[in-house]
N, C-alpha and C. Protein backbone atom coordinates (compact mmCIF):
# COMPACT_ATOMS: atom_id res chain seq x y z
N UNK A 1 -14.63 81.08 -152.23
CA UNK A 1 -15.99 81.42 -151.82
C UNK A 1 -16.95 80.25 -152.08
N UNK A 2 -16.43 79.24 -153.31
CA UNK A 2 -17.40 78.47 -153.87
C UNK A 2 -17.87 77.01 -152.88
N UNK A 3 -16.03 76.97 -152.34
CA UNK A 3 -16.20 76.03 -150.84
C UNK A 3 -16.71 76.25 -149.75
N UNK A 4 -16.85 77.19 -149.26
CA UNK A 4 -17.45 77.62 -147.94
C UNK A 4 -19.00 77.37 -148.10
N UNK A 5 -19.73 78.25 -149.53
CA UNK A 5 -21.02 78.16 -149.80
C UNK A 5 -21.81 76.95 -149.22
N UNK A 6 -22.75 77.20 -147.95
CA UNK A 6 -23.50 76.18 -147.58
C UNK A 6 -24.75 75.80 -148.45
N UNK A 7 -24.50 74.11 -148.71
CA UNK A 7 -26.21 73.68 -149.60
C UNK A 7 -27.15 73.37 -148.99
N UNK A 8 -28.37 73.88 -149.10
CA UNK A 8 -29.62 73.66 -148.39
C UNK A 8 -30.57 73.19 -149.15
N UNK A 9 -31.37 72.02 -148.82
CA UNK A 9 -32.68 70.98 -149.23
C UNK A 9 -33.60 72.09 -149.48
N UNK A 10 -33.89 71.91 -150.97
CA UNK A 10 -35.47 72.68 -151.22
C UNK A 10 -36.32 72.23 -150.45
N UNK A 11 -37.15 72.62 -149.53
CA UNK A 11 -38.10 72.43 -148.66
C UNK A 11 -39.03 72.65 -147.78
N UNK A 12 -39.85 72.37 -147.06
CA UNK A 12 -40.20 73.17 -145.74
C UNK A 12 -39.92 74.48 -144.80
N UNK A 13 -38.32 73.83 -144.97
CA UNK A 13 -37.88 74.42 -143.60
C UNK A 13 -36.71 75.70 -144.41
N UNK A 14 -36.99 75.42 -145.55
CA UNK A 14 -36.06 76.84 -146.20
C UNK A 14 -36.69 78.18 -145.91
N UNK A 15 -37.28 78.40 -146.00
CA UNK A 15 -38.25 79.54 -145.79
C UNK A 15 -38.20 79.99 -144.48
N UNK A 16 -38.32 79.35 -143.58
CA UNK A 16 -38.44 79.59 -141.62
C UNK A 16 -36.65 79.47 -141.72
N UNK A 17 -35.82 78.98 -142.32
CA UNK A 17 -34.40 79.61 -142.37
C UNK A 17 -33.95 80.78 -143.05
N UNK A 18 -34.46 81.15 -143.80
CA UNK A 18 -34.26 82.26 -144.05
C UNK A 18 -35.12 83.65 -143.64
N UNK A 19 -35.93 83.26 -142.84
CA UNK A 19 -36.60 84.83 -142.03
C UNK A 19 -35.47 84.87 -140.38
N UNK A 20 -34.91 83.90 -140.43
CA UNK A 20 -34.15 84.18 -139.52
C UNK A 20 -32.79 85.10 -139.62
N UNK A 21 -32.17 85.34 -140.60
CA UNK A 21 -30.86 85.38 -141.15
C UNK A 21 -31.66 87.27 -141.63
N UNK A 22 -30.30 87.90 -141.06
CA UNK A 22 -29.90 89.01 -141.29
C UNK A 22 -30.15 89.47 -142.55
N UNK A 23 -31.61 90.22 -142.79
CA UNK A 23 -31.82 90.95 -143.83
C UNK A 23 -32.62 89.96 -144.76
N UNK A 24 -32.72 88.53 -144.50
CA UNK A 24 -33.51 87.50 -145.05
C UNK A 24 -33.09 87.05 -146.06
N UNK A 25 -31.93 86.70 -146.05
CA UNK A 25 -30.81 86.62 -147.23
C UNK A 25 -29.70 85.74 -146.49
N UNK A 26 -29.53 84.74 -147.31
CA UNK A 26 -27.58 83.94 -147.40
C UNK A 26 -27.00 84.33 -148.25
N UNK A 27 -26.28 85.28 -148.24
CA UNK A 27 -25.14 85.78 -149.28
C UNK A 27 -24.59 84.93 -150.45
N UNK A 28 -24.49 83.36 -150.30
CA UNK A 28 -24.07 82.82 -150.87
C UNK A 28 -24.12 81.44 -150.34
N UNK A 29 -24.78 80.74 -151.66
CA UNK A 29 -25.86 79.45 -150.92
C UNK A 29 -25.74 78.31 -152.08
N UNK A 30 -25.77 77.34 -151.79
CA UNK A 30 -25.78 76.04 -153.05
C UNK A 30 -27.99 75.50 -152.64
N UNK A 31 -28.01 75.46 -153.78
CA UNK A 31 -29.03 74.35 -153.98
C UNK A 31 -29.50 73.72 -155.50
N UNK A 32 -30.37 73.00 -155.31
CA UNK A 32 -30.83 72.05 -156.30
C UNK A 32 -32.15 71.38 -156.22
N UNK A 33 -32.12 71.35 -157.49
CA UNK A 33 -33.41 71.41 -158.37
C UNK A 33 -33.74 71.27 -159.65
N UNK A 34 -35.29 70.45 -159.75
CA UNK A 34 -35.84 70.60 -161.00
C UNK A 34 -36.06 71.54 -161.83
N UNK A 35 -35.32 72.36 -163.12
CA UNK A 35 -36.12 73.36 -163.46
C UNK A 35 -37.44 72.92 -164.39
N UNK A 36 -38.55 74.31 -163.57
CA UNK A 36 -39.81 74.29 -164.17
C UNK A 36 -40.18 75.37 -164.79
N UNK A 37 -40.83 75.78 -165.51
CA UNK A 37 -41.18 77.46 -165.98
C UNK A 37 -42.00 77.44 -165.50
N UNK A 38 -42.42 79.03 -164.75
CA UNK A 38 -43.00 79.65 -164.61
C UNK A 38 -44.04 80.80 -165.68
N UNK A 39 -45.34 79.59 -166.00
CA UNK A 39 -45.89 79.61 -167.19
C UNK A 39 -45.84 79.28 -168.62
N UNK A 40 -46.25 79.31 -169.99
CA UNK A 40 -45.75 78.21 -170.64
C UNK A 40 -44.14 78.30 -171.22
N UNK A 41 -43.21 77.52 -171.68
CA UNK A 41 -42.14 77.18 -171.74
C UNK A 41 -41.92 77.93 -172.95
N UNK A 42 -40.78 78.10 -173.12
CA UNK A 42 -40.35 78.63 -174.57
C UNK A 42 -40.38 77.50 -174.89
N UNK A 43 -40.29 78.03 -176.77
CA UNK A 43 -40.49 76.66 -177.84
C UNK A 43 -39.23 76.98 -178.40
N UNK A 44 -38.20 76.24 -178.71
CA UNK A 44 -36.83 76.23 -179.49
C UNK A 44 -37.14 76.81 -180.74
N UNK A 45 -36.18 77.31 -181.56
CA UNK A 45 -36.62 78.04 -182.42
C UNK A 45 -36.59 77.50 -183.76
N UNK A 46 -35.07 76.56 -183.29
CA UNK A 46 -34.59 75.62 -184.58
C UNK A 46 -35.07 74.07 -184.48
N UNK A 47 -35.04 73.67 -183.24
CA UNK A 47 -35.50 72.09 -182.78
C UNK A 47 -37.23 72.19 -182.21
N UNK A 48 -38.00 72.15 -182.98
CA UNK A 48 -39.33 72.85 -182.50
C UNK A 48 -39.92 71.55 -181.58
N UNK A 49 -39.04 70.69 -181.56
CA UNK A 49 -39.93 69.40 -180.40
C UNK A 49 -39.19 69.70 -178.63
N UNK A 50 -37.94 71.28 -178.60
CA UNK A 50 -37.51 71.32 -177.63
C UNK A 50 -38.48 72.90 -177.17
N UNK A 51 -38.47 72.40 -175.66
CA UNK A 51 -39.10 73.35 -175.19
C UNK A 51 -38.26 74.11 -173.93
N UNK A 52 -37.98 74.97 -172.86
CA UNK A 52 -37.30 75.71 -172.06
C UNK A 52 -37.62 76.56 -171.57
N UNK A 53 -36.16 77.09 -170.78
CA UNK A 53 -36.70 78.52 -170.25
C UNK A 53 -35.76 79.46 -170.79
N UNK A 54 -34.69 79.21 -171.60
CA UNK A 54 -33.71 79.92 -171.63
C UNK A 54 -32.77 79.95 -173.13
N UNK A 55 -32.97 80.51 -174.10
CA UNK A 55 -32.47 80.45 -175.03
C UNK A 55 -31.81 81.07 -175.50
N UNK A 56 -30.72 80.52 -176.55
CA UNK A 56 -29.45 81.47 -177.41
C UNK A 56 -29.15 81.24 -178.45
N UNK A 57 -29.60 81.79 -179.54
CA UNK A 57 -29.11 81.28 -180.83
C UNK A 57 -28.24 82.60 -181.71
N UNK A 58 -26.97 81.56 -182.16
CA UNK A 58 -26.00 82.45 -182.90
C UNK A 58 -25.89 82.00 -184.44
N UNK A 59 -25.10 83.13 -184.89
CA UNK A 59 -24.34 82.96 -186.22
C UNK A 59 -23.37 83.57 -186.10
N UNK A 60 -22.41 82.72 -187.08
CA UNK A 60 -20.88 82.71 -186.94
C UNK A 60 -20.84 82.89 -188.34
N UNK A 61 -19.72 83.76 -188.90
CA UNK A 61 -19.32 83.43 -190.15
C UNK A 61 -17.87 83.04 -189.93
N UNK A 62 -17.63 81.70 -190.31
CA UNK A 62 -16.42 81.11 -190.66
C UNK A 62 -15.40 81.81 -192.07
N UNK A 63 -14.31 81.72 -191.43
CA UNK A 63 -13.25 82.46 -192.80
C UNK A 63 -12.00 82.20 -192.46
N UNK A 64 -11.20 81.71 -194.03
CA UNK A 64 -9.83 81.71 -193.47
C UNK A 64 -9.32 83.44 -194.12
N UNK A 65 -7.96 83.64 -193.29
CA UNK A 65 -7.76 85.07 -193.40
C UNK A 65 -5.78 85.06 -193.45
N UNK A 66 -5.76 86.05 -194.00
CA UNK A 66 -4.15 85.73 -194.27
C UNK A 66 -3.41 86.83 -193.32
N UNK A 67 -2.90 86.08 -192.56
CA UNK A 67 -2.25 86.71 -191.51
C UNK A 67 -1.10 87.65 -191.90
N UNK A 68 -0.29 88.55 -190.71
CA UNK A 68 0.92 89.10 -191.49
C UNK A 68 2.29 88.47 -192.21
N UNK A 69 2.03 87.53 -191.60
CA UNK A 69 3.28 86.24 -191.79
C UNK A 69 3.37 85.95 -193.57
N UNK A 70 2.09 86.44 -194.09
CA UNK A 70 1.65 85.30 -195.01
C UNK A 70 0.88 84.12 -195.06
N UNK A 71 0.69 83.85 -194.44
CA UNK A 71 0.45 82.21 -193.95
C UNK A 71 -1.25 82.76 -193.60
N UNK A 72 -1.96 81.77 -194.63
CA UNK A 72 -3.50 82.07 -193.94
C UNK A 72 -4.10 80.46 -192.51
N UNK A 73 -4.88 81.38 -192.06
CA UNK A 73 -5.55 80.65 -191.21
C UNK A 73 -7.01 80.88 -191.12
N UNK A 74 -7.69 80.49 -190.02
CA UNK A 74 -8.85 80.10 -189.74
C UNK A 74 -9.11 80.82 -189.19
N UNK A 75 -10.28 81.63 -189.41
CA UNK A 75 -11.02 82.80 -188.26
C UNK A 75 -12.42 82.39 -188.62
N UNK A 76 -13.38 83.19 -187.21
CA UNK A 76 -14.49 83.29 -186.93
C UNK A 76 -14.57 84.19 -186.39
N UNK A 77 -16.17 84.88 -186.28
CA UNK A 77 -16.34 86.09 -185.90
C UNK A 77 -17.98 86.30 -185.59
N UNK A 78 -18.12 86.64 -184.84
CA UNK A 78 -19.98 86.73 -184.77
C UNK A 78 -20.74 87.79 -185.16
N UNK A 79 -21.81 86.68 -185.94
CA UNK A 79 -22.31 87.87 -187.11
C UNK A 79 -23.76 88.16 -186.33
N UNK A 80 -24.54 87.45 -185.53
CA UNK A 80 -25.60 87.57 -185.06
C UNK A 80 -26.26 86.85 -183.65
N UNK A 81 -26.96 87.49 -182.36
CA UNK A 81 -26.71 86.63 -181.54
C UNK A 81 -27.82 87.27 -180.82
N UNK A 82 -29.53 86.22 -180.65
CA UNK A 82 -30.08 86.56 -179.40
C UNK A 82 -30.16 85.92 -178.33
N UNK A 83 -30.98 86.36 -177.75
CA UNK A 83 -31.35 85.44 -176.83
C UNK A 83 -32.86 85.90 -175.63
N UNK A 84 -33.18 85.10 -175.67
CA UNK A 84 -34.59 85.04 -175.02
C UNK A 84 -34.71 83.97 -173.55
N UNK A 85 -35.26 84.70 -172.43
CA UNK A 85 -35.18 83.98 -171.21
C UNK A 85 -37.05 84.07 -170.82
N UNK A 86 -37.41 83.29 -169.75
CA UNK A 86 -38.76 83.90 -169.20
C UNK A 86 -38.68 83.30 -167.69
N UNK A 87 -39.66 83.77 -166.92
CA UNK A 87 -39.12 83.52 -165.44
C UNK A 87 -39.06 81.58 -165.08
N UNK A 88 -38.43 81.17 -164.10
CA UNK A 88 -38.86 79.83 -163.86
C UNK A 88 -38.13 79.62 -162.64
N UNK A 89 -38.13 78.34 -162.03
CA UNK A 89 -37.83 78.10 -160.44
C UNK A 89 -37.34 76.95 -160.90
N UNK A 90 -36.36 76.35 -159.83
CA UNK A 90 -35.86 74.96 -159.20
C UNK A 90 -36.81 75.07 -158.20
N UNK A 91 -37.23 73.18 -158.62
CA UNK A 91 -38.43 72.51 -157.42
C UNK A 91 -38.01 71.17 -156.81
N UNK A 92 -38.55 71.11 -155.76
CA UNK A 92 -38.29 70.16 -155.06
C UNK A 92 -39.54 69.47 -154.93
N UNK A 93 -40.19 68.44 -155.64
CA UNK A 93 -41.94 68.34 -155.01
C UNK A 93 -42.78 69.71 -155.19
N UNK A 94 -43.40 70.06 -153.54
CA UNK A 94 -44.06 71.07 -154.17
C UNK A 94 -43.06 72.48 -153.59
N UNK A 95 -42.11 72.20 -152.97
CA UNK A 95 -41.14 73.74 -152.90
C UNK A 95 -40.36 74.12 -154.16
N UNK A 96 -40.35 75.10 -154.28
CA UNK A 96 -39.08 76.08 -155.03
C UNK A 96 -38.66 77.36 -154.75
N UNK A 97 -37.37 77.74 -155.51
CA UNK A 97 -36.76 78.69 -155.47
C UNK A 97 -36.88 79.41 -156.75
N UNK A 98 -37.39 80.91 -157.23
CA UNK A 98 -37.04 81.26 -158.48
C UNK A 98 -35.68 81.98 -158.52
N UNK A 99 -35.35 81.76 -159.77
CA UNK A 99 -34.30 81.97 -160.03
C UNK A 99 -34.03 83.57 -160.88
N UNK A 100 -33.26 84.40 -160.81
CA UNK A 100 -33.18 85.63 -160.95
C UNK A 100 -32.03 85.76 -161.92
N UNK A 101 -32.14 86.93 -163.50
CA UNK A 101 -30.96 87.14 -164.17
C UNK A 101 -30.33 85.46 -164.69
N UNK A 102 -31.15 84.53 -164.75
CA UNK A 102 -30.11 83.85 -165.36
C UNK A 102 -28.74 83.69 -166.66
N UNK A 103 -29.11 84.52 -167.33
CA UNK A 103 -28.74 85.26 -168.44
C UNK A 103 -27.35 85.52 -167.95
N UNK A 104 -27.00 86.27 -166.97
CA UNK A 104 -25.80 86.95 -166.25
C UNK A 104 -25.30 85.47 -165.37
N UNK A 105 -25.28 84.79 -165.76
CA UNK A 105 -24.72 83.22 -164.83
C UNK A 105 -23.29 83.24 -165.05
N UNK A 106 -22.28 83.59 -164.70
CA UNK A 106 -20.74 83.15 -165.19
C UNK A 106 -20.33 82.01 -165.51
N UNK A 107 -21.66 81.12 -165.27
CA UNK A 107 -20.90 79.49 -165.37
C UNK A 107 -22.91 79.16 -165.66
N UNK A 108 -22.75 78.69 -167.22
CA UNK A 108 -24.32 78.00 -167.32
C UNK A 108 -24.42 76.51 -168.37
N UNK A 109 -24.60 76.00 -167.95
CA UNK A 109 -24.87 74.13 -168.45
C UNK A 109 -25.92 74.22 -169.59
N UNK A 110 -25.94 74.66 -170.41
CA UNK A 110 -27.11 74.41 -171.56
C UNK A 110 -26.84 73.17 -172.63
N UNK A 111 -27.88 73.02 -173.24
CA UNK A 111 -28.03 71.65 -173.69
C UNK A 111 -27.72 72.34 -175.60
N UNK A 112 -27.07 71.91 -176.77
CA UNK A 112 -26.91 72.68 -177.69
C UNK A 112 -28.04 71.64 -178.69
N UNK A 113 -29.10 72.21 -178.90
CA UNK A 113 -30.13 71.46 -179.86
C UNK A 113 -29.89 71.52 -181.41
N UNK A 114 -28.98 72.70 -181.86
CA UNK A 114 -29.08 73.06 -183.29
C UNK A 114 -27.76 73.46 -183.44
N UNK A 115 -27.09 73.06 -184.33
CA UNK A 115 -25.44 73.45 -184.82
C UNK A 115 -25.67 73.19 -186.39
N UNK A 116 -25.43 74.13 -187.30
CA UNK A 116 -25.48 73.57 -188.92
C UNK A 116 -24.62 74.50 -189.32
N UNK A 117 -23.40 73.95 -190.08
CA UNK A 117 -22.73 74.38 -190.84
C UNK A 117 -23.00 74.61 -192.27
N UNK A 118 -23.17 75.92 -192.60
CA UNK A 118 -23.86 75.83 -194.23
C UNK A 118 -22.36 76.18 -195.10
N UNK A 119 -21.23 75.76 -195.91
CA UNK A 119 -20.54 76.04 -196.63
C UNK A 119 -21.12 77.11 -197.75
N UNK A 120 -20.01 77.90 -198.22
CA UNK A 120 -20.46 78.77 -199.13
C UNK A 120 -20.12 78.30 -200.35
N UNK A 121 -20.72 79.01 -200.91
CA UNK A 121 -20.85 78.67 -202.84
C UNK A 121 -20.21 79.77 -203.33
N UNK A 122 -18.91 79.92 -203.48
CA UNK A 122 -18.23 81.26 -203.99
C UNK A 122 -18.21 80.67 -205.61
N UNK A 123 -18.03 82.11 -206.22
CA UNK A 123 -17.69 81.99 -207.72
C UNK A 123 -16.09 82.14 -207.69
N UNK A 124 -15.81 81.95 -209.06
CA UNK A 124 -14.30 82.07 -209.25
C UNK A 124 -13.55 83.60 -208.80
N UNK A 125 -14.54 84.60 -209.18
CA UNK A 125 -14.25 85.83 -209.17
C UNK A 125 -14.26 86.09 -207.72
N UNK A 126 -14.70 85.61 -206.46
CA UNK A 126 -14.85 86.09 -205.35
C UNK A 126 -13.23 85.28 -204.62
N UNK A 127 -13.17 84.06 -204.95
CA UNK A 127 -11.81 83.62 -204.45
C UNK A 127 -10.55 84.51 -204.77
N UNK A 128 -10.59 84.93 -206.25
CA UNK A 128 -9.49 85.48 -206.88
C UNK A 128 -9.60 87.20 -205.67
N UNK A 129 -10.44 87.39 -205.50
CA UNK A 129 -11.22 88.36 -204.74
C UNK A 129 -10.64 88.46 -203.00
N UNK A 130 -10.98 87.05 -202.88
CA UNK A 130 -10.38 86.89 -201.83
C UNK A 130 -8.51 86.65 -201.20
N UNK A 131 -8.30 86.03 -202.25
CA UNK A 131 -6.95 86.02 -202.47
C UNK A 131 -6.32 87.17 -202.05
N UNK A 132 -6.49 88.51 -203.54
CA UNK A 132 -6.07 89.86 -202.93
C UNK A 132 -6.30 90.59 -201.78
N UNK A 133 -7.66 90.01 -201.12
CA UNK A 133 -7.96 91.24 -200.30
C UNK A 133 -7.57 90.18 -198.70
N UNK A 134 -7.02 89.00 -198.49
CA UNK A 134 -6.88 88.19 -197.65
C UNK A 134 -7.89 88.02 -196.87
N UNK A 135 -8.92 87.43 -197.43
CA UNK A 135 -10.19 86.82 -196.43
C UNK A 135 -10.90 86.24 -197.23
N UNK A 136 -11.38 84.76 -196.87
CA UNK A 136 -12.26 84.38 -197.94
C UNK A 136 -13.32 83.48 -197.05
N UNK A 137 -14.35 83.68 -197.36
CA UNK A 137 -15.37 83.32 -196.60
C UNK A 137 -15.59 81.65 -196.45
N UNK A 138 -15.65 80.66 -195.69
CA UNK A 138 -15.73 79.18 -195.60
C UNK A 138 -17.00 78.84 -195.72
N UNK A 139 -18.40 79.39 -194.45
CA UNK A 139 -19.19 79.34 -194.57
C UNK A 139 -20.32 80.04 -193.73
N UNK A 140 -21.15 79.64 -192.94
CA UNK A 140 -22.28 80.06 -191.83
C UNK A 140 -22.14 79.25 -191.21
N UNK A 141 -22.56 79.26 -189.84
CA UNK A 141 -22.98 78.29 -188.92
C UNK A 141 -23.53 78.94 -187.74
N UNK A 142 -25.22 78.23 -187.71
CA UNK A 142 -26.28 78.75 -187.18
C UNK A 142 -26.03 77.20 -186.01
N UNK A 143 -26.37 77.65 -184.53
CA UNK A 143 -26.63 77.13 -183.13
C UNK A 143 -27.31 77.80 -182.56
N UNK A 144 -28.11 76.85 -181.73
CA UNK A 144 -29.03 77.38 -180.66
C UNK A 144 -28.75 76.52 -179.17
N UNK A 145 -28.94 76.59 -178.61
CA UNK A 145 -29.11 76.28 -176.91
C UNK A 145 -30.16 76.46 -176.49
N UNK A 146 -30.33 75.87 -175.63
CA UNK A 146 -31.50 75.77 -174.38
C UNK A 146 -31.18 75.06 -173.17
N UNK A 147 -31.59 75.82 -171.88
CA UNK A 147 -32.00 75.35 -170.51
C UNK A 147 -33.23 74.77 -170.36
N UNK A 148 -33.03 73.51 -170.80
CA UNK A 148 -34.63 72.49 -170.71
C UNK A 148 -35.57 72.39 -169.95
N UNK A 149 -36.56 72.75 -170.01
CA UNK A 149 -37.69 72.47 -169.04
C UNK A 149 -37.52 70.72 -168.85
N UNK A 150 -37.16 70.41 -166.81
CA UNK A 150 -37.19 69.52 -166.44
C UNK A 150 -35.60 68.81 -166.41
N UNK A 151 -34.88 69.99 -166.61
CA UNK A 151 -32.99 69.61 -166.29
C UNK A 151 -33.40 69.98 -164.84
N UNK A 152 -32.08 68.72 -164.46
CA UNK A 152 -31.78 68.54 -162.98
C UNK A 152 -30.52 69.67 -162.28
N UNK A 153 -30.52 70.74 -161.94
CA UNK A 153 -29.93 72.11 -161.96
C UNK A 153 -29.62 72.22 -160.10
N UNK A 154 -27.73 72.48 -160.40
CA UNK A 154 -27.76 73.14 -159.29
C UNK A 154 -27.21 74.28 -159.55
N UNK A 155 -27.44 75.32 -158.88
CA UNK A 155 -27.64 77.17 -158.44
C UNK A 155 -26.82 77.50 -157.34
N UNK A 156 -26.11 78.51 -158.06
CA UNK A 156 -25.34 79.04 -156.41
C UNK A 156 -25.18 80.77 -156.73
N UNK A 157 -25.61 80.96 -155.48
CA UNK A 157 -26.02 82.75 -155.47
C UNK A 157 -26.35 83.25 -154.52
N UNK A 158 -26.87 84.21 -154.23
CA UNK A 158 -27.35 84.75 -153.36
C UNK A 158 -28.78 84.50 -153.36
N UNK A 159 -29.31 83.99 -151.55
CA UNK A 159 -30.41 82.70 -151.59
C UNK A 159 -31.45 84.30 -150.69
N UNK A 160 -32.34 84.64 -151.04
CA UNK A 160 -33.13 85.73 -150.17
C UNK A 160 -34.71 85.01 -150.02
N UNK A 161 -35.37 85.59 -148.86
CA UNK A 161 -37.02 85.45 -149.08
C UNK A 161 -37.13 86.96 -149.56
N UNK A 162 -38.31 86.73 -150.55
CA UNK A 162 -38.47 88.15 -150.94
C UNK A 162 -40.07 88.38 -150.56
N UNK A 163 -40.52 88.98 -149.86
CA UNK A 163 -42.23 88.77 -149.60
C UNK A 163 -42.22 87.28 -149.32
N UNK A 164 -42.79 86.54 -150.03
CA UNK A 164 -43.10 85.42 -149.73
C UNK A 164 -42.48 84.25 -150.72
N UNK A 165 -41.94 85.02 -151.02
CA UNK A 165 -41.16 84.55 -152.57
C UNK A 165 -39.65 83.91 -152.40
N UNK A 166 -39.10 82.58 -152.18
CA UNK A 166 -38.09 82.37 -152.36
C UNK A 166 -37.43 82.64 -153.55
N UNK A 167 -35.85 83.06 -153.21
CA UNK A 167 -35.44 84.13 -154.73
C UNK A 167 -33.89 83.47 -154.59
N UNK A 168 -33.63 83.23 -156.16
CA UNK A 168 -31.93 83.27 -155.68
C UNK A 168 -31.32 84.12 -156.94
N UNK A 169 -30.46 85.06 -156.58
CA UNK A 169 -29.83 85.68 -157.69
C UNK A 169 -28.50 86.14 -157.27
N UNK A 170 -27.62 87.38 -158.86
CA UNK A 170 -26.56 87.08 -158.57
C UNK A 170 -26.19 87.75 -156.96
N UNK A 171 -24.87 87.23 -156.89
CA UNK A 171 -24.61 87.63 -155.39
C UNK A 171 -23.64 89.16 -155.65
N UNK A 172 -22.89 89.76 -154.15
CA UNK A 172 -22.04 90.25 -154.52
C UNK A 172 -20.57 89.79 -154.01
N UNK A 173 -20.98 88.48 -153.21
CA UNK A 173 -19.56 87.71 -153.12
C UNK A 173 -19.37 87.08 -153.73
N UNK A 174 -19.93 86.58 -154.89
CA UNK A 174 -19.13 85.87 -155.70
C UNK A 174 -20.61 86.23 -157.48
N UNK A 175 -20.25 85.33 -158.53
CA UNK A 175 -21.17 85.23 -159.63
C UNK A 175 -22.70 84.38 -159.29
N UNK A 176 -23.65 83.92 -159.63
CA UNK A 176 -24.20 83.28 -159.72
C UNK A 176 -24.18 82.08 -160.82
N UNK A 177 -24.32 80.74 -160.17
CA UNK A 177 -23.79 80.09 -161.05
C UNK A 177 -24.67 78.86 -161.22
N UNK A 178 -24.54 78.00 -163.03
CA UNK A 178 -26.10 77.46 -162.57
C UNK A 178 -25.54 76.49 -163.75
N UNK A 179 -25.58 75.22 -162.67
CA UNK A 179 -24.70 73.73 -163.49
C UNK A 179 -25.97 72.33 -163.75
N UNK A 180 -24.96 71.60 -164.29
CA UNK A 180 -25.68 69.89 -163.69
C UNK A 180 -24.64 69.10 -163.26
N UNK A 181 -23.76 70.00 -162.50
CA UNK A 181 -22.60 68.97 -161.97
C UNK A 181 -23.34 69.31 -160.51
N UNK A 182 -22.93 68.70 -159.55
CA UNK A 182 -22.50 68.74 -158.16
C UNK A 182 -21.92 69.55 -157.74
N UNK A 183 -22.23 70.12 -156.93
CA UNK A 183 -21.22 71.41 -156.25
C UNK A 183 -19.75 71.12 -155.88
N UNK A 184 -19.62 69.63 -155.81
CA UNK A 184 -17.97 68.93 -155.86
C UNK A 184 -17.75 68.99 -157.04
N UNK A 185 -18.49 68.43 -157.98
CA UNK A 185 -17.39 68.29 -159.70
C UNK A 185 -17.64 69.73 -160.11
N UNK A 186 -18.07 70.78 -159.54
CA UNK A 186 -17.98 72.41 -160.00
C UNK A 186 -16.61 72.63 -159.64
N UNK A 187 -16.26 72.57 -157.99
CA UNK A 187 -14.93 73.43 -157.26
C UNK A 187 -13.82 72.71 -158.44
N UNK A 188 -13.92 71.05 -158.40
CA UNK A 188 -12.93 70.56 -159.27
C UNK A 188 -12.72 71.11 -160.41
N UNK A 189 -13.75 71.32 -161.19
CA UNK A 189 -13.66 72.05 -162.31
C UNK A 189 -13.07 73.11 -162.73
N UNK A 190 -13.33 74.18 -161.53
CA UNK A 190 -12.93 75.08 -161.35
C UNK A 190 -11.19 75.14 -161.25
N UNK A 191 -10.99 74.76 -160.19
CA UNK A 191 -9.25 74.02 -159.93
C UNK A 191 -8.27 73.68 -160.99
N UNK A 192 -9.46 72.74 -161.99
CA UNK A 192 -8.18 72.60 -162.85
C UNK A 192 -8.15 73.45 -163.82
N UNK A 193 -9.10 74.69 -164.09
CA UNK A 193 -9.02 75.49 -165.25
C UNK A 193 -7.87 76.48 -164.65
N UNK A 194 -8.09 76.86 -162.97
CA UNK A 194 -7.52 77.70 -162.79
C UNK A 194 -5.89 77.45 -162.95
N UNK A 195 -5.32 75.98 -162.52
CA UNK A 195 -4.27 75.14 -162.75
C UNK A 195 -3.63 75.56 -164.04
N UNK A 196 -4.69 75.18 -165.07
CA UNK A 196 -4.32 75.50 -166.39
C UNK A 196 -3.77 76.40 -166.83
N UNK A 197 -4.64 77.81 -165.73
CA UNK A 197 -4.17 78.99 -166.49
C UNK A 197 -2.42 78.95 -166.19
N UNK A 198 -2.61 78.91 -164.57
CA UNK A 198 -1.26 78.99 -163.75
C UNK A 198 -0.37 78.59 -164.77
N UNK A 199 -0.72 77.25 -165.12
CA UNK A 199 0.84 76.59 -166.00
C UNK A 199 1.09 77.58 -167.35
N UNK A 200 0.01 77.89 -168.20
CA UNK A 200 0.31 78.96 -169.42
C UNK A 200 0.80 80.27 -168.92
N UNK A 201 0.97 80.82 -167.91
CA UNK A 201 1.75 82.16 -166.79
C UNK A 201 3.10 81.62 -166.97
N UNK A 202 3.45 80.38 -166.54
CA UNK A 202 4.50 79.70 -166.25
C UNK A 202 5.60 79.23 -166.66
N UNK A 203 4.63 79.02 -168.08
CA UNK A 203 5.25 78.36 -169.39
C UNK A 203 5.57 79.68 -170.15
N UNK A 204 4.66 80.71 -169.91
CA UNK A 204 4.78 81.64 -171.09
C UNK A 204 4.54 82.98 -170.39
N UNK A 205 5.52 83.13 -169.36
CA UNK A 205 5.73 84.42 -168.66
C UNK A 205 5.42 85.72 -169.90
């Protein structure tokens, strides 16, 4: 679906193409663009000199854990996770498209501003603790993300006029999807993950 998807120039003539088209809608459309917010930008929460439209910040608690084997290993698990969006468009000059649900993107390019690993401070009694009960805590680790006000973004979705409103959101032929590759280094991308999987089927019927 992702090859067929025709890309169209933010512009003029997007708008008088799409009142033509059945229901005022391309089912499934490539374009590109500046993102801008639509009013003021979010402020990062952890990197306060980054600003956006689109944010996610987690916590992880790191732990190794003793498997059935015996043998401990490495786990993680998520202990906490929001996230905050507000409306904004890809622009071209003075055209744009807003963008709809980004949140729900199957495929999204964010920039990671904040990663900190905090190690824990166990006492003797919590290891011995951990020992018996097979889990012992490593540490925290707090990240955030952001979709930057002024990333160079391409979008693929379902492309509609809505009133007067160019709109792109998800589709129902395919996800909506929202990169900084090229709509060529996406399909590639795509190809070789799917490759990948094929060979682990292959290898490991």
């Amino acid at each position: 679906m992702l090859k067929s998807a025709p890309q169209y120039k933010i512009d003029e003539k997007l708008k008088t193409l799409l009142e033509r088209q059945p229901g005022k809608k391309i089912p499934y459309a490539v374009i590109r663009g500046t993102v801008t917010p639509i009013g003021d930008p979010l402020q990062s929460s952890l990197g306060p000199s980054v600003s956006g439209v689109l944010q996610i910040v987690k916590l992880h608690e790191h732990r190794i854990i003793r498997g059935i084997t015996g043998l401990w290993k490495d786990n993680h698990q998520l202990l906490h996770e929001s996230t905050n969006e507000m409306p904004f468009e890809l622009r071209n000059q003075q055209h744009s498209v807003e963008i709809s649900d980004a949140l729900r993107a199957s495929f999204l390019d964010v920039d990671t501003v904040y990663d900190n690993f905090e190690p824990s401070s166990l006492s003797v009694f919590y290891y011995i603790y951990g020992f018996f009960s097979g889990a012992r805590q490593k540490g925290l680790q707090a990240t955030e993300v952001v979709l930057g006000k002024g990333s160079f973004l391409t979008a693929i979705g379902e492309l509609e006029l809505d009133g007067d409103t160019l709109l792109m959101k998800p589709s129902q032929q395919g996800p909506i999807l929202l990169t900084t590759a090229a709509k060529s280094t996406l399909i590639k991308r795509l190809e070789d993950a799917n490759r990948s999987i094929m060979w682990v089927y292959q290898e490991f019927p």
